[in-house]
Protein backbone atom coordinates (compact mmCIF):
# COMPACT_ATOMS: atom_id res chain seq x y z
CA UNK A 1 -46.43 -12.12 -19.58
CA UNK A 2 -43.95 -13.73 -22.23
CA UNK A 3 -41.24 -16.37 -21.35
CA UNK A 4 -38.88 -13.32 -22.76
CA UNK A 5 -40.10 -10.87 -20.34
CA UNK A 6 -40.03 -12.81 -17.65
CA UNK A 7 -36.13 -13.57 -18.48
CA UNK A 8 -35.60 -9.26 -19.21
CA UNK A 9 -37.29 -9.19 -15.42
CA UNK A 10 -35.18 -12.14 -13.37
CA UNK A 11 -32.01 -11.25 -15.38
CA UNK A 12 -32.37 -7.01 -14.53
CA UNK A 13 -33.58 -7.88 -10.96
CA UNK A 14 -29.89 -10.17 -10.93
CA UNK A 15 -27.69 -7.05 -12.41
CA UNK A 16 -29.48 -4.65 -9.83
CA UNK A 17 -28.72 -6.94 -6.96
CA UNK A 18 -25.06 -7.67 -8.17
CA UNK A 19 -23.41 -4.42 -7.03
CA UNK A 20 -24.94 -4.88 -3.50
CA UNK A 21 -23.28 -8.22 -3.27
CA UNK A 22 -19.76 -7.89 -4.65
CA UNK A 23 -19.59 -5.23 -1.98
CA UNK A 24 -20.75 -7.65 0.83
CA UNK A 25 -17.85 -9.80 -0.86
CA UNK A 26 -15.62 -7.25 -0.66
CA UNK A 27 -15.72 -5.80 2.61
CA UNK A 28 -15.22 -9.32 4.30
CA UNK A 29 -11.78 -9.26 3.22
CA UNK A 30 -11.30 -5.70 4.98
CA UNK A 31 -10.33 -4.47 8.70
CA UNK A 32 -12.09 -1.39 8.48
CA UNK A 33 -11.92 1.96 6.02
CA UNK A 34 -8.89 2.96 5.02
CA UNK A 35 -9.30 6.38 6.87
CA UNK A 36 -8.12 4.33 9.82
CA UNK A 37 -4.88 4.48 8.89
CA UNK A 38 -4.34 7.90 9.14
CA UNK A 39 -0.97 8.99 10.88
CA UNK A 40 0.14 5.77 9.73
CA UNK A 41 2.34 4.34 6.71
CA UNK A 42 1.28 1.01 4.64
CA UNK A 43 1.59 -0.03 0.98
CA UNK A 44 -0.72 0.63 -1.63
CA UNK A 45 -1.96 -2.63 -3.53
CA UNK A 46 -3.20 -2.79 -7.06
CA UNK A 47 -4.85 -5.94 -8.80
CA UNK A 48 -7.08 -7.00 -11.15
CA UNK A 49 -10.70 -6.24 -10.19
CA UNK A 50 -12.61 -8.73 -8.46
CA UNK A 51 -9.51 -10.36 -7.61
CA UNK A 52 -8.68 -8.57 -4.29
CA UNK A 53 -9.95 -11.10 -1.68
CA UNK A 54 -7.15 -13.55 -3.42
CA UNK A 55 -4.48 -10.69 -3.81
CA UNK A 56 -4.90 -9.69 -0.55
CA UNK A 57 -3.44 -12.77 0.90
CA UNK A 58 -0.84 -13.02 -1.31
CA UNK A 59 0.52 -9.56 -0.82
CA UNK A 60 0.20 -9.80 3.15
CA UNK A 61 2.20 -13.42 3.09
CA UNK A 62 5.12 -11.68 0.92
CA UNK A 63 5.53 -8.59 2.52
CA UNK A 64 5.20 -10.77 5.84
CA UNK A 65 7.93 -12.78 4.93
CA UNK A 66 10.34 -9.73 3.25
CA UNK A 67 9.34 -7.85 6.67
CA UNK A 68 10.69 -11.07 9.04
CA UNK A 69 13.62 -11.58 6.57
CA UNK A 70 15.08 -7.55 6.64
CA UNK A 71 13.41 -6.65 10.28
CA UNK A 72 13.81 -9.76 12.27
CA UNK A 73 10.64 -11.64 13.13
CA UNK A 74 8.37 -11.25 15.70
CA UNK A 75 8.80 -14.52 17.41
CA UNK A 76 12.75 -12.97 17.87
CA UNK A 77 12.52 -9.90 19.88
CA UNK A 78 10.20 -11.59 22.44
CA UNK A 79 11.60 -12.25 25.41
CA UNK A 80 12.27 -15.78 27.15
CA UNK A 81 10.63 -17.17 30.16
CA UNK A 82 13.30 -18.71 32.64
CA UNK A 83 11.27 -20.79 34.72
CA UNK A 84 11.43 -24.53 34.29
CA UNK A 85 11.61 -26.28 30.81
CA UNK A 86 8.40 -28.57 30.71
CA UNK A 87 6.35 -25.46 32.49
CA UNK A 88 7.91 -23.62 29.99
CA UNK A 89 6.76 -25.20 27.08
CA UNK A 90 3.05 -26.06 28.58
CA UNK A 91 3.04 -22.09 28.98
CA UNK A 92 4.57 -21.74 25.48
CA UNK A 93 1.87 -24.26 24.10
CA UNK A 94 -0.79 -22.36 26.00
CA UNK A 95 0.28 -18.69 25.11
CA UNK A 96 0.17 -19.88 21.41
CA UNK A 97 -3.28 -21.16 21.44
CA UNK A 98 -4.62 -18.07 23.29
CA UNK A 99 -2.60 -15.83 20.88
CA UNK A 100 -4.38 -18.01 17.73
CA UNK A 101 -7.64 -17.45 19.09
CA UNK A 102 -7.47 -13.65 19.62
CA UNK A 103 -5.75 -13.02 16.24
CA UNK A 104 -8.43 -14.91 14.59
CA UNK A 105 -10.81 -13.11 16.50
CA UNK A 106 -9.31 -9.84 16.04
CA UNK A 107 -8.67 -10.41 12.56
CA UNK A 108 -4.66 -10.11 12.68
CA UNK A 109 -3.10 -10.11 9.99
CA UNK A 110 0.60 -9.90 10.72
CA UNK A 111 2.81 -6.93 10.57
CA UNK A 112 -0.17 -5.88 7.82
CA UNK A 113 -3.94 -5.38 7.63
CA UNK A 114 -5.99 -4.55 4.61
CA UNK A 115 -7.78 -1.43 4.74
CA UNK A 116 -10.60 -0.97 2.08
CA UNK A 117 -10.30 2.28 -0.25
CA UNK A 118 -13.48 2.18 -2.10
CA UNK A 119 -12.29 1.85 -5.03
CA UNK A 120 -11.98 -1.61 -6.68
CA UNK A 121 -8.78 -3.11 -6.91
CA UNK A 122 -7.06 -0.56 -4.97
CA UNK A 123 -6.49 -1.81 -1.26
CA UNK A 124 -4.35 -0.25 1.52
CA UNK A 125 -2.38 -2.49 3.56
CA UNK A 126 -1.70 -0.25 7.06
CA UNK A 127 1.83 -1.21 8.50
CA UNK A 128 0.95 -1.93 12.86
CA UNK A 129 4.58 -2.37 13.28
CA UNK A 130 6.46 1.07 14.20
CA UNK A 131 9.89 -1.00 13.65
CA UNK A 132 9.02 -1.49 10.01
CA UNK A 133 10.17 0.93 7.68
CA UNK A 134 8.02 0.34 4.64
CA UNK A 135 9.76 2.42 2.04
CA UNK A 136 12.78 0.16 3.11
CA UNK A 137 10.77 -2.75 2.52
CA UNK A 138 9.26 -2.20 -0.43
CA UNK A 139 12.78 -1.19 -2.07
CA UNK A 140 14.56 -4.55 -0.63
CA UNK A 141 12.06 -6.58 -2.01
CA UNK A 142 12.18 -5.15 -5.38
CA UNK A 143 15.51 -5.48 -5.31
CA UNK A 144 15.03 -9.34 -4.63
CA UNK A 145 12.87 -9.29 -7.33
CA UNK A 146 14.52 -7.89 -9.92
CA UNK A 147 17.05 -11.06 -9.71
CA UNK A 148 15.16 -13.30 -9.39
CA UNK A 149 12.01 -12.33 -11.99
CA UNK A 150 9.58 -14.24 -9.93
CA UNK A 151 6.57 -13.61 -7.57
CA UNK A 152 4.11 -16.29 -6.07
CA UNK A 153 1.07 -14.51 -6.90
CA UNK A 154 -1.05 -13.82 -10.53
CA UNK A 155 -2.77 -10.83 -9.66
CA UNK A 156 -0.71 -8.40 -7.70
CA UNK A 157 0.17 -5.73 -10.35
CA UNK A 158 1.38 -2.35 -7.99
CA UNK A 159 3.03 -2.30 -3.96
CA UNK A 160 3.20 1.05 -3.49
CA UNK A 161 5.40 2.56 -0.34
CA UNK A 162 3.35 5.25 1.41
CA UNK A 163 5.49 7.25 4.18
CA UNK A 164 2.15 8.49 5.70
CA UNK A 165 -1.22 8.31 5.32
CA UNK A 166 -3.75 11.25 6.09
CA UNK A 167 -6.83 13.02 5.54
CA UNK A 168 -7.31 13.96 1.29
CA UNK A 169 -7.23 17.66 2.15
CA UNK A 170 -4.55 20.52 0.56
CA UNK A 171 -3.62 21.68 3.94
CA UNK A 172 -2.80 18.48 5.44
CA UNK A 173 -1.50 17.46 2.19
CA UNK A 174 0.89 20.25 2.07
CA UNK A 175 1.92 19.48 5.95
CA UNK A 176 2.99 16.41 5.30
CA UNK A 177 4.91 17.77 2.14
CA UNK A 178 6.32 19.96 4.38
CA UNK A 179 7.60 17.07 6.82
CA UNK A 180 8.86 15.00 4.76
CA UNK A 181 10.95 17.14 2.27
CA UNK A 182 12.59 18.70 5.87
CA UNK A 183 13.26 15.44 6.82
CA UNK A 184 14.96 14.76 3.66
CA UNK A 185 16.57 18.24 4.22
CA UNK A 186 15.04 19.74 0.49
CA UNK A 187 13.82 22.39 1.93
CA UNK A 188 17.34 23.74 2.67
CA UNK A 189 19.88 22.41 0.41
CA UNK A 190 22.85 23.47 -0.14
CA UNK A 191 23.22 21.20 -3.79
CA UNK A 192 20.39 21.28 -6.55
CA UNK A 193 18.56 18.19 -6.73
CA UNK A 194 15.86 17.55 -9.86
CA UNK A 195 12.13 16.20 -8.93
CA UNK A 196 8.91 15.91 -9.87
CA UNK A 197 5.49 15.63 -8.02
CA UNK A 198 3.54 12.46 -8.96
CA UNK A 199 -0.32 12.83 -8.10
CA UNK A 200 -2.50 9.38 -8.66
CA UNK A 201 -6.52 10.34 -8.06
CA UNK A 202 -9.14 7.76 -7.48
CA UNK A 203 -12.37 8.33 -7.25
CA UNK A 204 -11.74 11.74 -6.06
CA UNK A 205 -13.18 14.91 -7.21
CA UNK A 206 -13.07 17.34 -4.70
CA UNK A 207 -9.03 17.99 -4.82
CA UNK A 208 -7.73 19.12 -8.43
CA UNK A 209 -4.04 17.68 -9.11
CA UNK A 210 -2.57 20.95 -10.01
CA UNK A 211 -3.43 21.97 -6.36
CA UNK A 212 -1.76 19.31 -5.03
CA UNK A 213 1.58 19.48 -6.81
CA UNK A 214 1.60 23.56 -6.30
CA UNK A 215 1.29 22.57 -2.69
CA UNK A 216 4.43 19.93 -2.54
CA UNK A 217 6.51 22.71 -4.70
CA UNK A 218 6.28 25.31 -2.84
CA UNK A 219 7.60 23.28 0.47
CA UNK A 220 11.27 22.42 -1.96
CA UNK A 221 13.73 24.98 -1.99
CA UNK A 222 13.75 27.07 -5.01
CA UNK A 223 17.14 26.18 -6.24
CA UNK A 224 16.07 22.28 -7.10
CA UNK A 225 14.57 22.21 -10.36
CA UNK A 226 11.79 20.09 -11.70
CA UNK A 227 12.26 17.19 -14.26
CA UNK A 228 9.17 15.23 -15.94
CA UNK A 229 11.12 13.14 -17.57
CA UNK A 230 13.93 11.42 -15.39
CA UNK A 231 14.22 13.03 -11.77
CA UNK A 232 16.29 11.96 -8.97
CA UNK A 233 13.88 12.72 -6.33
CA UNK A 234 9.44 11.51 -6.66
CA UNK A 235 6.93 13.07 -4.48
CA UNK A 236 5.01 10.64 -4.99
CA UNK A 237 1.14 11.41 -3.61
CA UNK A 238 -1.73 8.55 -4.29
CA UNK A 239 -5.42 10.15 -3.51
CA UNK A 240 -8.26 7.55 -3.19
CA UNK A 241 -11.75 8.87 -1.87
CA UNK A 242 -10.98 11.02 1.13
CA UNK A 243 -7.78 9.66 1.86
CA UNK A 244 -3.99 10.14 0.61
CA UNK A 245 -0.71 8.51 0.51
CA UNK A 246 2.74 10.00 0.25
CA UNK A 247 5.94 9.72 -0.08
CA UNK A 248 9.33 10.78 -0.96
CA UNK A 249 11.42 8.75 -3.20
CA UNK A 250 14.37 8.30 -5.43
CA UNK A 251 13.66 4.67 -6.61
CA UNK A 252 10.05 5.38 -8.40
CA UNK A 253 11.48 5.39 -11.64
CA UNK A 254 14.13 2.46 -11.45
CA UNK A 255 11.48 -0.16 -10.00
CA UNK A 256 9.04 0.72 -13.19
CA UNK A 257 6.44 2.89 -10.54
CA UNK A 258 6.63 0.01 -8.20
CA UNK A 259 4.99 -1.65 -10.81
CA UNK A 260 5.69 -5.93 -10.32
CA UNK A 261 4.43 -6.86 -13.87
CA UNK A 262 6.88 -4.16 -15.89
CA UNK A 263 9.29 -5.83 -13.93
CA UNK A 264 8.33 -9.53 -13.80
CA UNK A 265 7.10 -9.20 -17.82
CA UNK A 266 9.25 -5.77 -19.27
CA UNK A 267 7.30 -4.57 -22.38
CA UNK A 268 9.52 -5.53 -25.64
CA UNK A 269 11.28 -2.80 -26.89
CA UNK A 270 11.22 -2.01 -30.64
CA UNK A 271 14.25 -2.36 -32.72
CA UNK A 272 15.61 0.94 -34.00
């Protein structure tokens, strides 16, 4: 066999063997699936492909931070031992140790932990703290960030606030429509309100779009109309494999989709 062959062979058997590996890579980075979050909210992370292991960190240290800054941290709603002070800090010293060792074992990852979606650069970030509200969150900090123009992190493109995470099916798509536009009180208003239905599929097939935004509109009362172009209210639903996002929003539009890099790097606008 040729010297060219034999490079065709080692350099197919490589491209076959490549997929196998970047999702060995992958998954280390990950908790578990992200259909373990259902019942749950947590953000939605975008980032440049084969940059999520990196991303990952840098998202769960800022929204760590932003969560300790508008929430109080943890460390500050734990309560305080009263027995003596140099007991007290032995058992301080000792509590921390233990706590390092079973986070590390168990993975912890703060108020956060990443959740793999199966789809590359697309991770789910589950929220394990019931006190955090993320929608609040994610607002605040792109408030902060709209001053100040900055973020420490080169890859994080999308954080995504999603009110509650569930199984990628119409009816329980449509419940959760149905709970969170009454807890918003749309279903019975009283003043008109404009909206639209946002639907983001990802590797999903088995749901059409049209289907899901039928589902949300018939849960708002009839007398709010919809607007494509500039509506006050976003039901906003993200759909990636066999499991789906949502939320209800009125901020989708003024923080550019959530989007850090329209913000961070605004497109130039052309000159009439």
């Amino acid at each position: 066999m040729s010297k060219d062959a034999n490079d065709v062979r080692v350099k197919r058997k490589k491209q076959w063997k490549t997929g196998a590996v970047d999702a060995k890579n992958r998954n280390t980075s990950y908790n578990a699936n992200a259909s373990a979050a259902k019942g749950s909210q947590g953000v939605l992370l975008t980032c440049d492909r084969s940059k999520e292991k990196q991303t990952i960190r840098d998202a769960l240290n800022l929204l760590n931070e932003a969560a300790d800054r508008y929430f109080g941290s943890k460390e500050s709603t734990e309560c305080t031992s009263t027995a003596s002070p140099l007991s007290s800090v032995q058992a301080t010293l000792d509590a921390e140790v233990q706590e390092l060792r079973s986070n590390a074992k168990k993975r912890v990852t703060g108020r956060f932990t990443p959740l793999d979606t199966g789809v590359k650069g697309v991770i789910l970030l589950k929220c394990v703290h019931t006190t955090v509200s993320v929608e609040a969150l994610i607002i605040r900090f792109f408030e902060e960030l709209e001053e100040s123009k900055e973020i420490p992190s080169r890859f994080i493109n999308r954080l995504i606030p999603l009110e509650k995470i569930g199984h990628a099916s119409i009816n329980e798509i449509q419940q959760t429509a149905k709970e969170l536009i009454q807890k918003r009180g749309y279903h019975k208003s009283a003043s008109p309100i404009e909206y639209c239905v946002e639907v983001k599929r990802r590797n999903c097939t088995h749901i059409k779009s049209m289907d899901v935004i039928n589902a949300c509109v018939s849960e708002m009362d009839p007398l709010h109309k919809v607007n494509l172009t500039k509506p006050s209210v976003v039901i906003m639903i993200e759909i990636f494999r066999t499991t789906f996002g949502m939320s209800v929003v009125t901020t989708y539009h003024q923080h550019k989709r959530y989007n850090v890099r329209s913000i961070i790097d605004p497109p130039d606008v052309p000159k009439p």
